[in-house]
N, C-alpha and C. Protein backbone atom coordinates (compact mmCIF):
# COMPACT_ATOMS: atom_id res chain seq x y z
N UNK A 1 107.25 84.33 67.28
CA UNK A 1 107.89 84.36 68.58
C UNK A 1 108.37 85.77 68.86
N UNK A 2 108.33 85.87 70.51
CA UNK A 2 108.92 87.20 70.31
C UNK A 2 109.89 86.85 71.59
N UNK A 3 110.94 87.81 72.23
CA UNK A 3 111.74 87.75 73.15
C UNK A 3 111.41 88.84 74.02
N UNK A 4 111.42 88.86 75.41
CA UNK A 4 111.41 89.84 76.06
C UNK A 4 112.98 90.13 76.86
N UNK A 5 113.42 91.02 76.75
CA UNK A 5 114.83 91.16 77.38
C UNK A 5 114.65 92.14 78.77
N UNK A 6 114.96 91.28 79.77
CA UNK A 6 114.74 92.44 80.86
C UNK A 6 116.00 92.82 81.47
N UNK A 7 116.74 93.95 81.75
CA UNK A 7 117.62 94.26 82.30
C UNK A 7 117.85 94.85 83.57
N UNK A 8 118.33 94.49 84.63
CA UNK A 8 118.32 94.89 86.27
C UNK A 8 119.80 95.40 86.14
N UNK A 9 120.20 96.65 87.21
CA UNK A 9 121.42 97.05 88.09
C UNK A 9 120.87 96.76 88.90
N UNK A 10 121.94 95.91 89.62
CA UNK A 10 122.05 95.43 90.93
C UNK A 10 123.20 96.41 91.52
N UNK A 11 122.46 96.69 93.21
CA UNK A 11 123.13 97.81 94.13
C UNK A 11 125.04 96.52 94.01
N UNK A 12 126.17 97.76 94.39
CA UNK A 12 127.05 97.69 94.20
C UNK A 12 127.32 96.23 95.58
N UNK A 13 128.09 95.52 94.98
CA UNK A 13 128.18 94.36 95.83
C UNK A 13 127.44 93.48 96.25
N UNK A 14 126.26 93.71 95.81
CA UNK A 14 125.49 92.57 96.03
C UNK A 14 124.72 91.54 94.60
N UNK A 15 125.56 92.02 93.47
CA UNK A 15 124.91 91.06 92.32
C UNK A 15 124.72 89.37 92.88
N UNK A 16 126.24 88.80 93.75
CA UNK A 16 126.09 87.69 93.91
C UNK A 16 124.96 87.00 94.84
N UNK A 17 124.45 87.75 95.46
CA UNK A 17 123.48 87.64 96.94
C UNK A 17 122.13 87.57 96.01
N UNK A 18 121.96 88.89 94.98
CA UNK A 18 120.72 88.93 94.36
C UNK A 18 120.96 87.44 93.47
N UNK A 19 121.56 87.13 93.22
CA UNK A 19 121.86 85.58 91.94
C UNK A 19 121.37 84.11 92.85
N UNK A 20 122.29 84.35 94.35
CA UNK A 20 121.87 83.15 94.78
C UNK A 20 120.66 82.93 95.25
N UNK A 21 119.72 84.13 95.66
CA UNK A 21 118.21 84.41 95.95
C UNK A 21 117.26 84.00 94.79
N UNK A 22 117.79 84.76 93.75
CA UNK A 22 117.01 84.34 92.68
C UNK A 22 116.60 83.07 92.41
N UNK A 23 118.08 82.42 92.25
CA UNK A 23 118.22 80.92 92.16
C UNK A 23 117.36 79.83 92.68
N UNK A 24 118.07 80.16 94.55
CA UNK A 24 117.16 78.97 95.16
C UNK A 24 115.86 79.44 95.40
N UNK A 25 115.19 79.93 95.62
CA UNK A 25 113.92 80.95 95.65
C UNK A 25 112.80 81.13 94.49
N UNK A 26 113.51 81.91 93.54
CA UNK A 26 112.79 82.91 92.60
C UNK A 26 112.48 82.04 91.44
N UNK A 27 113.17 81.49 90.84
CA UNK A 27 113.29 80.57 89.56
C UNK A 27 112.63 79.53 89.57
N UNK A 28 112.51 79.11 90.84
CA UNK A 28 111.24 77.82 90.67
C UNK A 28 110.10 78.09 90.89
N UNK A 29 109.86 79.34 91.20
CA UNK A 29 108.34 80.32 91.04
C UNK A 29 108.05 81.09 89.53
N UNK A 30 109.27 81.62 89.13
CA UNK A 30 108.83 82.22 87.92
C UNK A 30 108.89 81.30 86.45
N UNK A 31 110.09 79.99 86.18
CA UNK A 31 110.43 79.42 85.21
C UNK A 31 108.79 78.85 85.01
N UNK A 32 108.40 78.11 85.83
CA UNK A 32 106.89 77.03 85.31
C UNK A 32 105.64 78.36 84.63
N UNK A 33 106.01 79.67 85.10
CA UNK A 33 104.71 80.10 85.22
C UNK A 33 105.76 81.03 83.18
N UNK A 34 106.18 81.61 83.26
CA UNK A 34 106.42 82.37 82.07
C UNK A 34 107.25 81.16 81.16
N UNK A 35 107.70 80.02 81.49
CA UNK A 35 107.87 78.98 80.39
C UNK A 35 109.26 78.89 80.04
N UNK A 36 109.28 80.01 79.00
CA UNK A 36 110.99 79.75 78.02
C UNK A 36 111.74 80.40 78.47
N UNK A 37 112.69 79.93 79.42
CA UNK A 37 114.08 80.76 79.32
C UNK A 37 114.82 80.64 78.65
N UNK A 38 115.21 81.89 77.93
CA UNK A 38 116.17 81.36 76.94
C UNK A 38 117.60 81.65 77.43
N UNK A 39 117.77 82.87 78.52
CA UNK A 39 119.31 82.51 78.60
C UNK A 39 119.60 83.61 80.05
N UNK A 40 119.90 83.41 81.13
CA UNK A 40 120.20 84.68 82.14
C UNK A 40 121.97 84.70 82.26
N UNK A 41 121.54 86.09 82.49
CA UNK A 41 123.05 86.60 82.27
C UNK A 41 123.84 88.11 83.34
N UNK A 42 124.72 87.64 83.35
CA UNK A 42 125.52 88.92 84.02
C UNK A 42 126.23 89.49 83.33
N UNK A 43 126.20 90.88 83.20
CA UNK A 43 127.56 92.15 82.46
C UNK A 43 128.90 91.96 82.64
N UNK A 44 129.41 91.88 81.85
CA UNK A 44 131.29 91.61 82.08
C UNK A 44 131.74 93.13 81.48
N UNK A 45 131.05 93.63 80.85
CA UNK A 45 131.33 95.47 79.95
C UNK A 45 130.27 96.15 80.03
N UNK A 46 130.34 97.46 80.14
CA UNK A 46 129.27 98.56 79.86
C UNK A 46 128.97 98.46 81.12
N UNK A 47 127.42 98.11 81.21
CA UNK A 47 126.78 98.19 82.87
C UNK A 47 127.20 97.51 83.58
N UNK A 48 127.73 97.39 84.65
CA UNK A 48 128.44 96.87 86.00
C UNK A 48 127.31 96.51 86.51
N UNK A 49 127.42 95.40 87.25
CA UNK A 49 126.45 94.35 88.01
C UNK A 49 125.24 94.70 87.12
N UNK A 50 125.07 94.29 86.43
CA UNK A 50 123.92 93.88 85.64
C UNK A 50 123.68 92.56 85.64
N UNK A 51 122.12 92.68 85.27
CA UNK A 51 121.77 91.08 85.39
C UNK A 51 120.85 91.25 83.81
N UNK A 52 120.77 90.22 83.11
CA UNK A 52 119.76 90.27 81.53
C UNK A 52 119.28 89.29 81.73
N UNK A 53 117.91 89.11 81.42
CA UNK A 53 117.11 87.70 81.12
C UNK A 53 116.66 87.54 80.01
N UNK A 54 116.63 86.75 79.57
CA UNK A 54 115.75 86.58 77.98
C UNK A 54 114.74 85.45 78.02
N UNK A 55 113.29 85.94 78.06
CA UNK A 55 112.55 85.03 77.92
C UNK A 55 111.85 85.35 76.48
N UNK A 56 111.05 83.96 76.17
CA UNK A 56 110.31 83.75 74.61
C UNK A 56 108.97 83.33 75.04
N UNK A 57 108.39 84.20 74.16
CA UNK A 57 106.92 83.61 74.21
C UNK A 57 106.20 83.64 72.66
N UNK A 58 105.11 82.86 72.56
CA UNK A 58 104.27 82.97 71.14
C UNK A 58 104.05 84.13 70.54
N UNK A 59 103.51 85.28 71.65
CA UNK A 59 103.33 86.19 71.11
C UNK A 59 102.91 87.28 71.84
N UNK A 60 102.41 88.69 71.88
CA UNK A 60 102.06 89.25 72.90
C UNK A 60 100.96 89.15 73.48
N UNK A 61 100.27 88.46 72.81
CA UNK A 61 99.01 87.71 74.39
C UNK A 61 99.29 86.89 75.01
N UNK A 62 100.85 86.10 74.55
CA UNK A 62 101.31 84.91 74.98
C UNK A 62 101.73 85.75 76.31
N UNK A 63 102.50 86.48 76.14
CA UNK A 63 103.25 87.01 77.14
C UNK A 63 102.38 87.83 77.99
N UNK A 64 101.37 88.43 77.70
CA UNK A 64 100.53 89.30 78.41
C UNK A 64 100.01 88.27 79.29
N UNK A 65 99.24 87.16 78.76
CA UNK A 65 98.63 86.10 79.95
C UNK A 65 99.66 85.45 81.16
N UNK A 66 100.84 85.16 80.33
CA UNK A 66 101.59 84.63 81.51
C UNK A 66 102.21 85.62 82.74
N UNK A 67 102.34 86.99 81.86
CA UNK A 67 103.02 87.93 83.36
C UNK A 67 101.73 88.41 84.25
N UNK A 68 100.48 88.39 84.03
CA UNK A 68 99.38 88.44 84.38
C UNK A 68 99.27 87.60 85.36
N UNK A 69 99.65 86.06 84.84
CA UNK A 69 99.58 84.64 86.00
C UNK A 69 100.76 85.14 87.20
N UNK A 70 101.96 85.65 86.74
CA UNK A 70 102.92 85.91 87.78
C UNK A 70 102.38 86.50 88.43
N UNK A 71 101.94 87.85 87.91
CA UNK A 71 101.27 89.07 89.00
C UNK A 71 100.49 88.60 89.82
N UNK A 72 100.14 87.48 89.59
CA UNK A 72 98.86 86.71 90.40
C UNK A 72 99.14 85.61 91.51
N UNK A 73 100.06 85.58 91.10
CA UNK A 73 100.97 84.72 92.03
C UNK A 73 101.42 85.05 93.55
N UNK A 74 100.87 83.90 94.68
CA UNK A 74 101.04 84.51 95.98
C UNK A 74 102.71 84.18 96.31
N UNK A 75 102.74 83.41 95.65
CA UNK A 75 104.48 83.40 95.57
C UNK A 75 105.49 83.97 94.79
N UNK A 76 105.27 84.38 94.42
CA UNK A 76 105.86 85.39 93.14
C UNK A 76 105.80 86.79 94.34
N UNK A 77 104.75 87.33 94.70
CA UNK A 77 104.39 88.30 95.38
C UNK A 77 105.34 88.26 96.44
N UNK A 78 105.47 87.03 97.14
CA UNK A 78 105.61 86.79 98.75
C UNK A 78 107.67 86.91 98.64
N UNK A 79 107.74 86.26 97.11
CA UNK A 79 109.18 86.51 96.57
C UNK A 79 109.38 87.85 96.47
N UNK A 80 109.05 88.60 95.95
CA UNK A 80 109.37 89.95 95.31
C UNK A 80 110.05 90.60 96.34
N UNK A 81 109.55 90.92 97.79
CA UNK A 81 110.43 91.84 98.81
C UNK A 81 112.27 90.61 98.78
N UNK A 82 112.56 89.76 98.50
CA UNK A 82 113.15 89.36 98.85
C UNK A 82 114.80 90.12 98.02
N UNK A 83 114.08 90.04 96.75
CA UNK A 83 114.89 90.66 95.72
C UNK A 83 114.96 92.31 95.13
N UNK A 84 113.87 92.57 95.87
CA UNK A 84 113.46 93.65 94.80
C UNK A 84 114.69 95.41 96.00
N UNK A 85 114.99 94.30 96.93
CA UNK A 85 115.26 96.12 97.40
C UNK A 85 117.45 96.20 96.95
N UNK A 86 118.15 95.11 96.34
CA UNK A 86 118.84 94.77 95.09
C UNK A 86 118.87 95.38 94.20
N UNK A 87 117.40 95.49 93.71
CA UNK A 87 117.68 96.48 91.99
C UNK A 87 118.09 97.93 92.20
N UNK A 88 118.49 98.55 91.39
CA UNK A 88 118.34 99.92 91.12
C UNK A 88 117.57 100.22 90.27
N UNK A 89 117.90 99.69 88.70
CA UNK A 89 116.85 100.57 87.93
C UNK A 89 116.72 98.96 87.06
N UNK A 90 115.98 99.22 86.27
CA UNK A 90 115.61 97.52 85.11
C UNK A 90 115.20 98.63 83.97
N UNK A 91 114.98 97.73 83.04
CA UNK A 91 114.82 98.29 81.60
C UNK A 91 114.05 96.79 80.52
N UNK A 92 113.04 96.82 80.46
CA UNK A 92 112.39 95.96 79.71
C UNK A 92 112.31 96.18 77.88
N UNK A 93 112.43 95.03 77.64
CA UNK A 93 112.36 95.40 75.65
C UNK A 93 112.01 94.30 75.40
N UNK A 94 110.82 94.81 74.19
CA UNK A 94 110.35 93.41 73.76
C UNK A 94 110.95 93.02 72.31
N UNK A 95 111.58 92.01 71.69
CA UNK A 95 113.09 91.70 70.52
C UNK A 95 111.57 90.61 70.04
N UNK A 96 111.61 91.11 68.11
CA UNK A 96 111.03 90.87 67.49
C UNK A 96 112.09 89.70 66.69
N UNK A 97 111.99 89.01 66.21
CA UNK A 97 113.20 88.33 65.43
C UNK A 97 113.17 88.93 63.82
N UNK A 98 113.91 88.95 62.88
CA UNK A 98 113.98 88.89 61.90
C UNK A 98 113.09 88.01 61.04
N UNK A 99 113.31 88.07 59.63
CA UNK A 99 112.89 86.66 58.79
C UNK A 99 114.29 85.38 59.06
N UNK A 100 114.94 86.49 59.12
CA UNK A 100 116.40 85.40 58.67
C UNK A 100 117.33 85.25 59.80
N UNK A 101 116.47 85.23 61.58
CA UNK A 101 117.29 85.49 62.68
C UNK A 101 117.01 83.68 62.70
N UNK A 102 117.89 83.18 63.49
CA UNK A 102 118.07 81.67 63.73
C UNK A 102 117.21 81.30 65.01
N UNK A 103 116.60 82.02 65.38
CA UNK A 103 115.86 82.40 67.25
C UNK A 103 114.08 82.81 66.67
N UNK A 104 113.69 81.81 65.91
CA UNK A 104 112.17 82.32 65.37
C UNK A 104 111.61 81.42 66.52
């Protein structure tokens, strides 16, 4: 398994606007198509209005095929202006687990 952690700044005052968009909108386009969420999240320290996602996949073809299906997606696409002028910057990482992490 591996984890992908993606990290968004959201423009000042609008984290809650980008959350409720996501929500009713975005999440029932992206959850079926990339699968495992494992946990979304907002910054309380360090980066201000931040948003983190953590998704899991088998492996990196696992993950290569499914963000491939998103990209492909006329709704995913037709979503994207909705949210995307919100971000400032994102930061993607792909989290390998340990032998002895509890998250294999």
């Amino acid at each position: 398994m591996i984890v992908e952690e993606r990290c968004y700044t959201i423009a000042p005052a609008h984290l809650r606007e980008f959350l409720t968009v996501f929500e009713r909108e975005g999440l029932g386009i992206i959850r079926p198509i990339l699968g495992n969420l494992i946990g979304y999240f907002t910054t309380e320290v360090g980066m201000i209005n931040g948003v983190v996602h953590l998704w899991g996949y088998e492996s990196m073809a696992d993950r290569e095929t499914r963000r491939a299906a998103l990209a492909a997606s006329e709704d995913w696409r037709a979503f994207l202006p909705r949210v995307t002028p919100f971000i400032q910057a994102m930061e993607n990482r792909i989290l390998v687990p340990t032998a002895f992490s509890p998250l294999r």
